[in-house]
N, C-alpha and C. Protein backbone atom coordinates (compact mmCIF):
# COMPACT_ATOMS: atom_id res chain seq x y z
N UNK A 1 28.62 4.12 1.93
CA UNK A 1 27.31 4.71 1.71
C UNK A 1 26.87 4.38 0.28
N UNK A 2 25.92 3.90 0.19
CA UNK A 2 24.99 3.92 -1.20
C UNK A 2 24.96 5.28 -1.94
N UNK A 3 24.89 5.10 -3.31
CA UNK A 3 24.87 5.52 -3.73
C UNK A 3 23.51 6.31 -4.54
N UNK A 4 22.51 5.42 -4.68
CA UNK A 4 20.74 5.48 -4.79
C UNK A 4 20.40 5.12 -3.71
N UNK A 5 19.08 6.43 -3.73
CA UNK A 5 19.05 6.91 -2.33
C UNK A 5 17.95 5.53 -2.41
N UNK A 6 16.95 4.94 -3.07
CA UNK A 6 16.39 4.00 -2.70
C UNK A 6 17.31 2.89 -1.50
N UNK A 7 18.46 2.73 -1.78
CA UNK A 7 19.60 2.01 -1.31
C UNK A 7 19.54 2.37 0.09
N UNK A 8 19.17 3.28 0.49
CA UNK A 8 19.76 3.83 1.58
C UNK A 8 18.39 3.52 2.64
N UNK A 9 19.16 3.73 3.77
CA UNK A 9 17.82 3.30 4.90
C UNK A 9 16.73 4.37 5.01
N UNK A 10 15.45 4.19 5.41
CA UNK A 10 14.56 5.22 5.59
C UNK A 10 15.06 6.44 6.62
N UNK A 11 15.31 5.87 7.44
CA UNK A 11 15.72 6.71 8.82
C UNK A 11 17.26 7.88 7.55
N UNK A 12 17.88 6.71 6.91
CA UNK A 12 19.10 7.74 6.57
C UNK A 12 18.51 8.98 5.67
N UNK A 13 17.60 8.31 4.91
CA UNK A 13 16.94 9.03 3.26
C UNK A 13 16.61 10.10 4.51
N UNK A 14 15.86 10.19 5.47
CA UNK A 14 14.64 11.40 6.41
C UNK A 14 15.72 12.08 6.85
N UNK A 15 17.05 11.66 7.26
CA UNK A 15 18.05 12.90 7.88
C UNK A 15 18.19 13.47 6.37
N UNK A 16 18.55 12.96 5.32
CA UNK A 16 19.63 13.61 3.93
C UNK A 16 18.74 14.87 3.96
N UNK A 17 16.93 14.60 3.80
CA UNK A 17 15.87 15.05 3.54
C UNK A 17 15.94 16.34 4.17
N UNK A 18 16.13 15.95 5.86
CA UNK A 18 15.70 17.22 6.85
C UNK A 18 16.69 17.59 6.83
N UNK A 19 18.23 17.64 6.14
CA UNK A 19 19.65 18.40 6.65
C UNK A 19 19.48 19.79 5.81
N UNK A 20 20.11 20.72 6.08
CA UNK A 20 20.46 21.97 5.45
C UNK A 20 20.74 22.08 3.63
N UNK A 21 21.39 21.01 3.58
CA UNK A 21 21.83 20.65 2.14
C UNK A 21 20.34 20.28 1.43
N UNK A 22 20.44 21.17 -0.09
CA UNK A 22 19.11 21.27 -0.96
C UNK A 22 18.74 20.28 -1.67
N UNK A 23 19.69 18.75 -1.52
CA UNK A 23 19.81 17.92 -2.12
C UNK A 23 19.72 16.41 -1.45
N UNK A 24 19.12 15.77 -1.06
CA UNK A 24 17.61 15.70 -1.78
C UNK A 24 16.49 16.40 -1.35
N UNK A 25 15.63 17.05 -2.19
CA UNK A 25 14.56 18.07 -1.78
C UNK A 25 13.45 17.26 -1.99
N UNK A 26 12.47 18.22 -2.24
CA UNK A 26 10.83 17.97 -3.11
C UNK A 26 10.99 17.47 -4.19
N UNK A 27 11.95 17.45 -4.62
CA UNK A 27 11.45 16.96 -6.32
C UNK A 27 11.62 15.54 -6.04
N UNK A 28 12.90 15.03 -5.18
CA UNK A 28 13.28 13.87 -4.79
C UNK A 28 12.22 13.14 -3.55
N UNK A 29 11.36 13.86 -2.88
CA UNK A 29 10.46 13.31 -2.08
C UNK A 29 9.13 12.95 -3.01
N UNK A 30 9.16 13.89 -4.01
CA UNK A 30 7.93 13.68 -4.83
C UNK A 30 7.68 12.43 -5.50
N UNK A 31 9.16 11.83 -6.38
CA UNK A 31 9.04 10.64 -6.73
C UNK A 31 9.46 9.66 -6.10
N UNK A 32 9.81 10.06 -4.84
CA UNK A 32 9.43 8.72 -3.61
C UNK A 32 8.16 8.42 -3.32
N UNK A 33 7.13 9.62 -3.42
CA UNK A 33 6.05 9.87 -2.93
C UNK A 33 5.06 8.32 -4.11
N UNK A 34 5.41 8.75 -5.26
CA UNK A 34 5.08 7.73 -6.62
C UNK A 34 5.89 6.27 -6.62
N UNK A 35 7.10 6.39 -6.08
CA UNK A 35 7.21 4.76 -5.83
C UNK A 35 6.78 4.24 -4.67
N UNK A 36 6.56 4.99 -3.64
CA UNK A 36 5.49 4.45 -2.51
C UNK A 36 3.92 3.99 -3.10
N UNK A 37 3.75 5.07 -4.25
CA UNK A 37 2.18 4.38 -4.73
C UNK A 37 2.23 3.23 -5.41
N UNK A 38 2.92 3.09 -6.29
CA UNK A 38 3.33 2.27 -7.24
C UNK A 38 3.61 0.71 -5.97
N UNK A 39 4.57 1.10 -5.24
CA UNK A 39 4.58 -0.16 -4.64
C UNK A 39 3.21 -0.90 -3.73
N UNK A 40 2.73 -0.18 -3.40
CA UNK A 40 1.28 0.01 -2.39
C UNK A 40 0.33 -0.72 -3.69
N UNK A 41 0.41 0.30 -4.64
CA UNK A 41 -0.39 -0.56 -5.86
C UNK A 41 0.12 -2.38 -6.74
N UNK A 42 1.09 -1.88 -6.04
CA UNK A 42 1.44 -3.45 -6.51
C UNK A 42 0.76 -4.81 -5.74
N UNK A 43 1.02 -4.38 -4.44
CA UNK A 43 0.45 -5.01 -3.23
C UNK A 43 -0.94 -5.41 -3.28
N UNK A 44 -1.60 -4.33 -3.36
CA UNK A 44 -3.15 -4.52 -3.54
C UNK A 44 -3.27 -5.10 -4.72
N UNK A 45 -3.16 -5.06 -6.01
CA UNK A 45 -3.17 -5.90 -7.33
C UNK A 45 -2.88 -7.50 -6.93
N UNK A 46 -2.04 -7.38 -6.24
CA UNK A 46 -1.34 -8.99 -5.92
C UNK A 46 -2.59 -9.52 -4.91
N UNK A 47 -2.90 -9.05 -3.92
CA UNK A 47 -4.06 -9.47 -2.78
C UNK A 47 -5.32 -9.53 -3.56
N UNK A 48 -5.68 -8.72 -4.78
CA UNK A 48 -6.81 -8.92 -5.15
C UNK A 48 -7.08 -9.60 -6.44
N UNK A 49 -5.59 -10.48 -7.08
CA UNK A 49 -5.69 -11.31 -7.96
C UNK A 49 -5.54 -12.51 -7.24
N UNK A 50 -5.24 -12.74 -5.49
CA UNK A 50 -5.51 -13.79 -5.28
C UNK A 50 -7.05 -14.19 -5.16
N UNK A 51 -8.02 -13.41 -5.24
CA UNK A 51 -9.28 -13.31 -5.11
C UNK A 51 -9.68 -13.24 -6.76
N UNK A 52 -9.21 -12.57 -7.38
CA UNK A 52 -10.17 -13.05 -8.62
C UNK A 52 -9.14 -12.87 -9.64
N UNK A 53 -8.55 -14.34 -9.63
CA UNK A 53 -7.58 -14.82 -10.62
C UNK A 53 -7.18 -14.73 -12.05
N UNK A 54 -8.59 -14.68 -12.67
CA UNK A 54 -9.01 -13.98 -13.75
C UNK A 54 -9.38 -12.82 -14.12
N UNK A 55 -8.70 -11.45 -13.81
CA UNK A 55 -9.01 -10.50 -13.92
C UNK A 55 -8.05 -9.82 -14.71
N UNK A 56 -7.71 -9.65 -16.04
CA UNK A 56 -6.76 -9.65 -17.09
C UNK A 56 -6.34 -7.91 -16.79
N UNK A 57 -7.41 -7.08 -16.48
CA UNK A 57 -7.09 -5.39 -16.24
C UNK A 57 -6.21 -5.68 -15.33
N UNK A 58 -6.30 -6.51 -13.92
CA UNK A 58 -5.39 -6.34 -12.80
C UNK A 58 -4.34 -7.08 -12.75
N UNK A 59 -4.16 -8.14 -13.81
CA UNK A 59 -3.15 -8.83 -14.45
C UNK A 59 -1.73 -8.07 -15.30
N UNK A 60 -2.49 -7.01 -16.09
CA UNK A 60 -1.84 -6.50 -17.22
C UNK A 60 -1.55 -5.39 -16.30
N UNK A 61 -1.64 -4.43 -15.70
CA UNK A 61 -1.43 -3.21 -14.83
C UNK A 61 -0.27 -3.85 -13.89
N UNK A 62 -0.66 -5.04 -13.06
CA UNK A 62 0.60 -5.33 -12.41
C UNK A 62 1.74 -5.85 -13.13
N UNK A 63 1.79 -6.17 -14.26
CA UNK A 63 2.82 -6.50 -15.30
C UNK A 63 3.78 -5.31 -15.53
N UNK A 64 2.82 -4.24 -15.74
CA UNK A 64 3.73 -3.27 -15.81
C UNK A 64 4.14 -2.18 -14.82
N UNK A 65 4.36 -2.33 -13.25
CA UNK A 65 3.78 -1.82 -12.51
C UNK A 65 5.71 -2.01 -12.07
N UNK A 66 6.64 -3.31 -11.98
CA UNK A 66 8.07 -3.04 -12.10
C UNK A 66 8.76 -1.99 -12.74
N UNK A 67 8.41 -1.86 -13.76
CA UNK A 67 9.20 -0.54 -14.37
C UNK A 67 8.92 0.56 -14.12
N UNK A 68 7.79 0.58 -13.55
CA UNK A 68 7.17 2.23 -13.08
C UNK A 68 8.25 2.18 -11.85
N UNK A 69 7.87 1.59 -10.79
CA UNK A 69 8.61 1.49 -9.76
C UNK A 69 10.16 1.96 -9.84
N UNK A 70 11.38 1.00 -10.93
CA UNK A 70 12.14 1.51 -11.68
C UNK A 70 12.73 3.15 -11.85
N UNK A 71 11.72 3.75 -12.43
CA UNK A 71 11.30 4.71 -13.15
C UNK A 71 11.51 5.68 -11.97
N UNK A 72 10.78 5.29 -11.15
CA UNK A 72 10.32 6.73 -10.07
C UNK A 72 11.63 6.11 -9.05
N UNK A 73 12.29 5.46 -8.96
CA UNK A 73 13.72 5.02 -8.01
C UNK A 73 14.48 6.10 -8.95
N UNK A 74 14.96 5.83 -10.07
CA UNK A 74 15.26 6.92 -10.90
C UNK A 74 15.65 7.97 -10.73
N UNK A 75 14.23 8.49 -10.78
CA UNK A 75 14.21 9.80 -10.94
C UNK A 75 14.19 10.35 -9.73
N UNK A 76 14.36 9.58 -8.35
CA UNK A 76 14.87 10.25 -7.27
C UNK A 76 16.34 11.10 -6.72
N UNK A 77 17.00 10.19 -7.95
CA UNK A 77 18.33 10.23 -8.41
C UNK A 77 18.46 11.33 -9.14
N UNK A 78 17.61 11.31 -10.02
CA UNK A 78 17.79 11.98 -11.26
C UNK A 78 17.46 13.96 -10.98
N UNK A 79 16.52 13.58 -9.89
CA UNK A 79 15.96 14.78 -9.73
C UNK A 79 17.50 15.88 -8.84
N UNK A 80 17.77 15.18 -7.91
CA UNK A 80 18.69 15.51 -7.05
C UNK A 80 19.94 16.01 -8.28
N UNK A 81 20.41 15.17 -8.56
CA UNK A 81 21.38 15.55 -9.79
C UNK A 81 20.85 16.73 -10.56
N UNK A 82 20.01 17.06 -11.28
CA UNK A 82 19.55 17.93 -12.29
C UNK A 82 19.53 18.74 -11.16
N UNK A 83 19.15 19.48 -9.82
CA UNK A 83 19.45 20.15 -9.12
C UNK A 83 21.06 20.76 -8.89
N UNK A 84 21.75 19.98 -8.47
CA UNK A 84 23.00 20.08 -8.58
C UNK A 84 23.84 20.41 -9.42
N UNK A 85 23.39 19.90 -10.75
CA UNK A 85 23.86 20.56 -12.19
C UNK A 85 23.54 21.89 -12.33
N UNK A 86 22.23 22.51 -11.97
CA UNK A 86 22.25 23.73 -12.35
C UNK A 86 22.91 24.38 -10.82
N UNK A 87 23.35 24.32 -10.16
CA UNK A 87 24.48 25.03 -8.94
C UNK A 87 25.41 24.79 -9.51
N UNK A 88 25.70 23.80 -10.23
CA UNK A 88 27.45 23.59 -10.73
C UNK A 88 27.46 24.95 -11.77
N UNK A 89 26.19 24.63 -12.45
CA UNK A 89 26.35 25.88 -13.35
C UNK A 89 26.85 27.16 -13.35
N UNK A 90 25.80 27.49 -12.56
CA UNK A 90 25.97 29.00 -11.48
C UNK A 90 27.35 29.23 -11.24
N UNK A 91 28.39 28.33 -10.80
CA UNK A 91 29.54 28.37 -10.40
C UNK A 91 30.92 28.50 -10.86
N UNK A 92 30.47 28.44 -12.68
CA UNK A 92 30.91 28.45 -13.37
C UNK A 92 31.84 30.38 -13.50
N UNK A 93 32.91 29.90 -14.35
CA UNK A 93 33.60 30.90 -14.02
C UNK A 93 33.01 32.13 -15.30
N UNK A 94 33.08 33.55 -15.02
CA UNK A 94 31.93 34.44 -15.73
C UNK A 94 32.94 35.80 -15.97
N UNK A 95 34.18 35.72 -15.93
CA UNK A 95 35.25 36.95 -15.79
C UNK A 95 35.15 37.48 -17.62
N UNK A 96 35.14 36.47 -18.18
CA UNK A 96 34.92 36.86 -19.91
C UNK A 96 34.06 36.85 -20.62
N UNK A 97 34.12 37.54 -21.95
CA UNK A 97 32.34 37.07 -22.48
C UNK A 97 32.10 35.88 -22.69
N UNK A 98 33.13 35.29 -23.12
CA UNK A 98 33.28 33.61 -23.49
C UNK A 98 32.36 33.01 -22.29
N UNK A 99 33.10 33.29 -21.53
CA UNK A 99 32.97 32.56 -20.04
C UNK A 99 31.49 32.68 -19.66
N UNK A 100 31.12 33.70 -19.92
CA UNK A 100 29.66 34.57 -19.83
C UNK A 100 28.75 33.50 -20.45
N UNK A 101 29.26 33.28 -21.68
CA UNK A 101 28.19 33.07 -22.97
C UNK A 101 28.03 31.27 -22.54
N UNK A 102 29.34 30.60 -22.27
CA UNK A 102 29.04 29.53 -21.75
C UNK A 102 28.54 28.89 -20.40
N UNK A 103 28.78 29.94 -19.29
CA UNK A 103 27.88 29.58 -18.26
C UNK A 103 26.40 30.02 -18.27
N UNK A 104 25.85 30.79 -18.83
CA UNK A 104 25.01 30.91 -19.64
C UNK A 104 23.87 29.87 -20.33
N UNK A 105 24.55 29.05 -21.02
CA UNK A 105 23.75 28.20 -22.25
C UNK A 105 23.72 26.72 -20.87
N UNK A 106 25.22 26.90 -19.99
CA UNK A 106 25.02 25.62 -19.32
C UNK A 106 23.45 25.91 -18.16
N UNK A 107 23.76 26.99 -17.66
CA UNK A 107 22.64 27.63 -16.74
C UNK A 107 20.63 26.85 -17.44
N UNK A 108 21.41 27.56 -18.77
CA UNK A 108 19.57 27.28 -19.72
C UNK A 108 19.62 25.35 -19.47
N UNK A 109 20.74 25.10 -19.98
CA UNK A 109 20.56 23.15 -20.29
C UNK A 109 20.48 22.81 -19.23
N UNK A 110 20.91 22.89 -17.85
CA UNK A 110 20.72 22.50 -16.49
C UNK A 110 19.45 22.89 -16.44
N UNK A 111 18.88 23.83 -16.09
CA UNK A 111 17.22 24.54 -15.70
C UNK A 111 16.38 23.31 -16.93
N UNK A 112 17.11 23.45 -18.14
CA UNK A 112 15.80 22.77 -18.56
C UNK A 112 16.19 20.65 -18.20
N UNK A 113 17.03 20.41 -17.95
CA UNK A 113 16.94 19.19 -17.00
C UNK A 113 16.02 19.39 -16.04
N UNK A 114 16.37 20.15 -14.82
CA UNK A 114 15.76 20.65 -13.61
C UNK A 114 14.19 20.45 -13.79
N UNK A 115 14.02 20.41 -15.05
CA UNK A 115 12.42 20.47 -15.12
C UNK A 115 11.67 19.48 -15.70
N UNK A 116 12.64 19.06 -16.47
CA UNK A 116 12.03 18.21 -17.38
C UNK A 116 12.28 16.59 -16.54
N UNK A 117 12.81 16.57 -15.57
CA UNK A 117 13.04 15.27 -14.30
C UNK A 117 11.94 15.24 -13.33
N UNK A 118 11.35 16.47 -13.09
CA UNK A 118 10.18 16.30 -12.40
C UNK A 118 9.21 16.28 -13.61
N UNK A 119 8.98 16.73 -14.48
CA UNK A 119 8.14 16.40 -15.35
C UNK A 119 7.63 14.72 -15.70
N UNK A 120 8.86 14.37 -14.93
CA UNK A 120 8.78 12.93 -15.72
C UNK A 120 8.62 12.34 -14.44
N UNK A 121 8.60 12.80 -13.59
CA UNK A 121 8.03 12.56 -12.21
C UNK A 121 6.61 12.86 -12.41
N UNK A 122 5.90 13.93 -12.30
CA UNK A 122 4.91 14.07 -12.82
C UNK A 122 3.60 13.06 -13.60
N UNK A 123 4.35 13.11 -14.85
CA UNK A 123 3.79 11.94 -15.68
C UNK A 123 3.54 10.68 -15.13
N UNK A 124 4.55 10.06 -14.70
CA UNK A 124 4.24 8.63 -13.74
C UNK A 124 3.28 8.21 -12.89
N UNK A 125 3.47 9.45 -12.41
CA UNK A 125 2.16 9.85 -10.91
C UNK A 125 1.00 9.68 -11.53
N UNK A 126 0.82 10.48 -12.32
CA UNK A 126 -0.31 10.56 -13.41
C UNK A 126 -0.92 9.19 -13.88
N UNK A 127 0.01 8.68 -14.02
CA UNK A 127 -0.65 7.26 -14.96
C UNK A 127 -0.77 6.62 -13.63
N UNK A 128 -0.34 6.42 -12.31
CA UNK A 128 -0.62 5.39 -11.34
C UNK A 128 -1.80 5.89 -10.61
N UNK A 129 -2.49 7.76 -11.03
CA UNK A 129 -3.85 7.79 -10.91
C UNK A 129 -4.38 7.17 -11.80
N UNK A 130 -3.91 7.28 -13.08
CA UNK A 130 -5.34 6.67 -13.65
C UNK A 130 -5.07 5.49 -13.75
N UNK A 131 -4.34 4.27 -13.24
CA UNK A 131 -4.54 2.77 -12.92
C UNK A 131 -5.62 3.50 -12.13
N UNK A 132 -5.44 3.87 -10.79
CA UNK A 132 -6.01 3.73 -9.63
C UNK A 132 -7.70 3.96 -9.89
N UNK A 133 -7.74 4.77 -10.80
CA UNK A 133 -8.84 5.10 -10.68
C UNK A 133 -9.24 4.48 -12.01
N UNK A 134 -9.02 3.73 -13.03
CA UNK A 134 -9.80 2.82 -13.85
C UNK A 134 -10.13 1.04 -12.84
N UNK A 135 -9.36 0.84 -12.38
CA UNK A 135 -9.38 -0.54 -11.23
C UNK A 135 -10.12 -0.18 -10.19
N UNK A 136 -10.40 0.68 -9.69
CA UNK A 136 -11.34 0.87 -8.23
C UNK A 136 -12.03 0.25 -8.26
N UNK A 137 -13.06 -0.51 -8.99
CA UNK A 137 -13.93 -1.09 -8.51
C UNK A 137 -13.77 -2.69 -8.90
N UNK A 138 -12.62 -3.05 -9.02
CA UNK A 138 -12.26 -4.36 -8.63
C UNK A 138 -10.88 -4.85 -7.68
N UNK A 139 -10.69 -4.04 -7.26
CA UNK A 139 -9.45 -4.24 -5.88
C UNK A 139 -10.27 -5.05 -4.70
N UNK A 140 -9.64 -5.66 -4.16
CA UNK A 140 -10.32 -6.62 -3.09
C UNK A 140 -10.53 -5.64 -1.76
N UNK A 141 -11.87 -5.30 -1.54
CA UNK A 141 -12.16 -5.19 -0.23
C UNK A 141 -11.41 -4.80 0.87
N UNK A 142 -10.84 -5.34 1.55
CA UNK A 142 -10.00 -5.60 2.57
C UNK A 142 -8.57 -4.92 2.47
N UNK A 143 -8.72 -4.19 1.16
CA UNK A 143 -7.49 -3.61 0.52
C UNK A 143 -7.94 -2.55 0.56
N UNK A 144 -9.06 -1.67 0.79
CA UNK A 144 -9.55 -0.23 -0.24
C UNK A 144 -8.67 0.90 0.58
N UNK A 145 -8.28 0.69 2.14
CA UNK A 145 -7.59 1.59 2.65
C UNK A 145 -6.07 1.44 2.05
N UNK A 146 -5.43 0.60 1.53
CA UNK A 146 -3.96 1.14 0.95
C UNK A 146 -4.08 1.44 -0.34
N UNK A 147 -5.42 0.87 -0.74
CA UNK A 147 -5.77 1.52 -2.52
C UNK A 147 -5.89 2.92 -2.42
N UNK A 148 -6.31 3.62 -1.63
CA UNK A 148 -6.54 5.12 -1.18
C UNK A 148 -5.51 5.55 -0.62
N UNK A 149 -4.65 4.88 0.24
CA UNK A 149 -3.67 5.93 0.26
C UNK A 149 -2.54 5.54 -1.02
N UNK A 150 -2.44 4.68 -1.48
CA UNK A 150 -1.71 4.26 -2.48
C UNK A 150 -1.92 5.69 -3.84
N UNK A 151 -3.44 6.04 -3.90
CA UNK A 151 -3.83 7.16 -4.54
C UNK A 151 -3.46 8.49 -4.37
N UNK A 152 -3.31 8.45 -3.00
CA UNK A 152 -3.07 9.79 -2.52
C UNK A 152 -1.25 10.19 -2.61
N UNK A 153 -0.42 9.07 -2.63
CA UNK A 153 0.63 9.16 -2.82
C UNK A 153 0.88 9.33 -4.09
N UNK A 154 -0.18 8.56 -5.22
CA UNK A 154 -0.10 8.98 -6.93
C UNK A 154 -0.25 10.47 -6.99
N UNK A 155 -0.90 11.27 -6.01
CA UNK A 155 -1.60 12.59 -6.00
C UNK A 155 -0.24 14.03 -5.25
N UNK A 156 0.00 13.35 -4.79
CA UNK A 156 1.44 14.05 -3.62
C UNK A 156 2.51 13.99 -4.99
N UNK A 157 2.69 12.80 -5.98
CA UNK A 157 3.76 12.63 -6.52
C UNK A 157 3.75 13.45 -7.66
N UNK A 158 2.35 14.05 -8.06
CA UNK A 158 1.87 14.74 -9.43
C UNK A 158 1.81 16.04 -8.48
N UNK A 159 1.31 16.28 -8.01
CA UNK A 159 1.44 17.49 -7.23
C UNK A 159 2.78 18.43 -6.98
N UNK A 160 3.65 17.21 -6.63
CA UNK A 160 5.25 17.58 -5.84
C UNK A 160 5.82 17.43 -7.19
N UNK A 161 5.72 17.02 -8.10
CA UNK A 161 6.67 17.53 -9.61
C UNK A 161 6.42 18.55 -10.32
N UNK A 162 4.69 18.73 -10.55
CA UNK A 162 4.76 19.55 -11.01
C UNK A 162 4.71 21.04 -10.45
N UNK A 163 4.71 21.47 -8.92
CA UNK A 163 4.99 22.33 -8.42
C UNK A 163 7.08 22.44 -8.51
N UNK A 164 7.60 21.60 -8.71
CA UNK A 164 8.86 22.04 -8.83
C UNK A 164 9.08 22.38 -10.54
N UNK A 165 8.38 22.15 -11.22
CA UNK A 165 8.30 22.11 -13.08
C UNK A 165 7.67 23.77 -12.97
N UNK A 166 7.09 23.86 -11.78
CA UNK A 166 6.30 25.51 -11.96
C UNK A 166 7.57 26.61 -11.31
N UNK A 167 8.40 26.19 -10.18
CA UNK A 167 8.77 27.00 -9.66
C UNK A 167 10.80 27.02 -10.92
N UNK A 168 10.58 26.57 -11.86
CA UNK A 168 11.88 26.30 -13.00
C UNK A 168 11.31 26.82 -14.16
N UNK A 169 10.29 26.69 -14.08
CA UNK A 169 9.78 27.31 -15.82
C UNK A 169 9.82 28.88 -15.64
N UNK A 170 9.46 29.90 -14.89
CA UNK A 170 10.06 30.87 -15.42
C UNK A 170 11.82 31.39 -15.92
N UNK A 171 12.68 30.45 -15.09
CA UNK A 171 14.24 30.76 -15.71
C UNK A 171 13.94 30.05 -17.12
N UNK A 172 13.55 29.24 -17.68
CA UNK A 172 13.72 28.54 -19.00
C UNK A 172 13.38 30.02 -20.26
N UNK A 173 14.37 30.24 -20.87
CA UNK A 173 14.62 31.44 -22.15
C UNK A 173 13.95 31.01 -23.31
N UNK A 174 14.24 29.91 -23.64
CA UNK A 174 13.61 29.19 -24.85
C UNK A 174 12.21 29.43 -24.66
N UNK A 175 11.53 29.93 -25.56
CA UNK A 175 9.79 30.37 -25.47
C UNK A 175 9.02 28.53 -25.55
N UNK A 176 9.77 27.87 -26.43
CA UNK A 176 9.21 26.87 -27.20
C UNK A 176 8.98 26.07 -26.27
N UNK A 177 10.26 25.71 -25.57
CA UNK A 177 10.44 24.61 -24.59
C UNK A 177 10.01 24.92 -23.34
N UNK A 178 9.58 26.35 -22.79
CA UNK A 178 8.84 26.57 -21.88
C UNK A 178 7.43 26.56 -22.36
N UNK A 179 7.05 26.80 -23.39
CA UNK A 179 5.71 27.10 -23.43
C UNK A 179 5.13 25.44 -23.88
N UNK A 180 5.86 24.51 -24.40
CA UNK A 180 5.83 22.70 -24.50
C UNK A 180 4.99 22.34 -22.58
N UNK A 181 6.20 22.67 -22.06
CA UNK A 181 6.03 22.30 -20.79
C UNK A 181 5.11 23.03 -19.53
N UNK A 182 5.04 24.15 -20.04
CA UNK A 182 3.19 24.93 -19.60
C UNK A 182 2.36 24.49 -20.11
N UNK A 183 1.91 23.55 -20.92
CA UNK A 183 1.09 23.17 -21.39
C UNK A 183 0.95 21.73 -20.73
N UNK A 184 1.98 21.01 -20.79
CA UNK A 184 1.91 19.65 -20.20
C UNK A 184 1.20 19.88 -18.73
N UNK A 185 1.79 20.47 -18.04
CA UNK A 185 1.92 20.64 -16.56
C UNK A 185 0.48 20.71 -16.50
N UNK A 186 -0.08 22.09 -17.31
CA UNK A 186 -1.88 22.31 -17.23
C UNK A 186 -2.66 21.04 -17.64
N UNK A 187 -2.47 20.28 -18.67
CA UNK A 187 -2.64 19.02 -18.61
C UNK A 187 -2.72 18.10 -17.69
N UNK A 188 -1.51 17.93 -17.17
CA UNK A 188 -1.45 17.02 -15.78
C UNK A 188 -1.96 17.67 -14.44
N UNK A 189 -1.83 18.94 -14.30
CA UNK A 189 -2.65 19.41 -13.11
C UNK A 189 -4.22 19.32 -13.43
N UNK A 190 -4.98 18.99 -14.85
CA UNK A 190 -6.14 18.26 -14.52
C UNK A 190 -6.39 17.04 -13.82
N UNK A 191 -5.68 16.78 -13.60
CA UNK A 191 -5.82 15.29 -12.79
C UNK A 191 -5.73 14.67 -11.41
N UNK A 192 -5.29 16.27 -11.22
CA UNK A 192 -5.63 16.05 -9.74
C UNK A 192 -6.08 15.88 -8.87
């Protein structure tokens, strides 16, 4: 079995998805949701620079449009893990104060992974709306239906992170580092 779930077959990724086990969830569908756009946007960039060859915006966007892709394979990974870390946490042994004080601080550093992985899920999404929506009106024609859903998957992927960044920020203790990341989130939920 693979190890990245990109690796893995669709049919396998949809059982891991629908099984009982919390791992891979939403946070991990969310930035599938963003490398589905990202790839969709790649596609259409490519079909509509065979049409207008000279178009340096749809040149330079698909240049950087591999590492996004990258990025959100990632953090499909990444998300699932930072999940799992904070259960490892939890599990941690709590009989002493010691024991207390360090499952504890691991509990806070896991939660604030947990959040800060969809956050960065989030962000991605974000920027493959606003490709989407600075290029709209030079994508080729014949493309505008996967440019739109290509959008709507940028929209599912900002949506689906930062609803898991909302349902982790109240455990986060640190005022600073929760109140950093309430702010981002309100940020990026303009963009929806």
């Amino acid at each position: 079995m693979n190890d990245r779930f990109v690796d893995h077959t669709i049919s396998d990724f949809c059982s891991k998805l629908a099984s009982i086990d919390p791992t891979p969830g939403g946070g991990t569908a969310a930035a599938l949701a963003g490398l589905l756009s990202a790839s969709l946007i790649e596609m259409v960039l490519r079909l509509s620079l065979k049409k207008t060859p000279d178009s340096e915006a749809l040149a330079e966007t698909l240049a950087g449009l591999p590492a996004i892709r990258d990025s959100l394979a990632a953090l499909m990974d990444d998300d699932s893990a930072a999940y799992d870390s904070v259960m490892a946490a939890f599990k941690l042994p709590k009989a002493t104060d010691a024991e207390k004080h360090a499952r504890s601080s691991e509990i806070q550093a896991a939660t604030i992974r947990a959040t800060q992985v969809p956050m960065r899920t989030a962000r991605a999404c974000a920027e493959l709306l606003d490709r989407c929506d600075a290029l709209s009106t030079e994508i080729f024609d014949a493309a505008r239906s996967d440019w739109s859903v290509a959008r709507e998957f940028a929209r599912t992927g900002l949506s689906g992170g930062l609803a898991n960044v909302d349902i982790n920020l109240p455990s986060i203790k640190d005022p600073d580092i929760a109140a950093g990341l309430r702010t981002e989130a309100a940020e990026l939920r303009k963009r929806l």
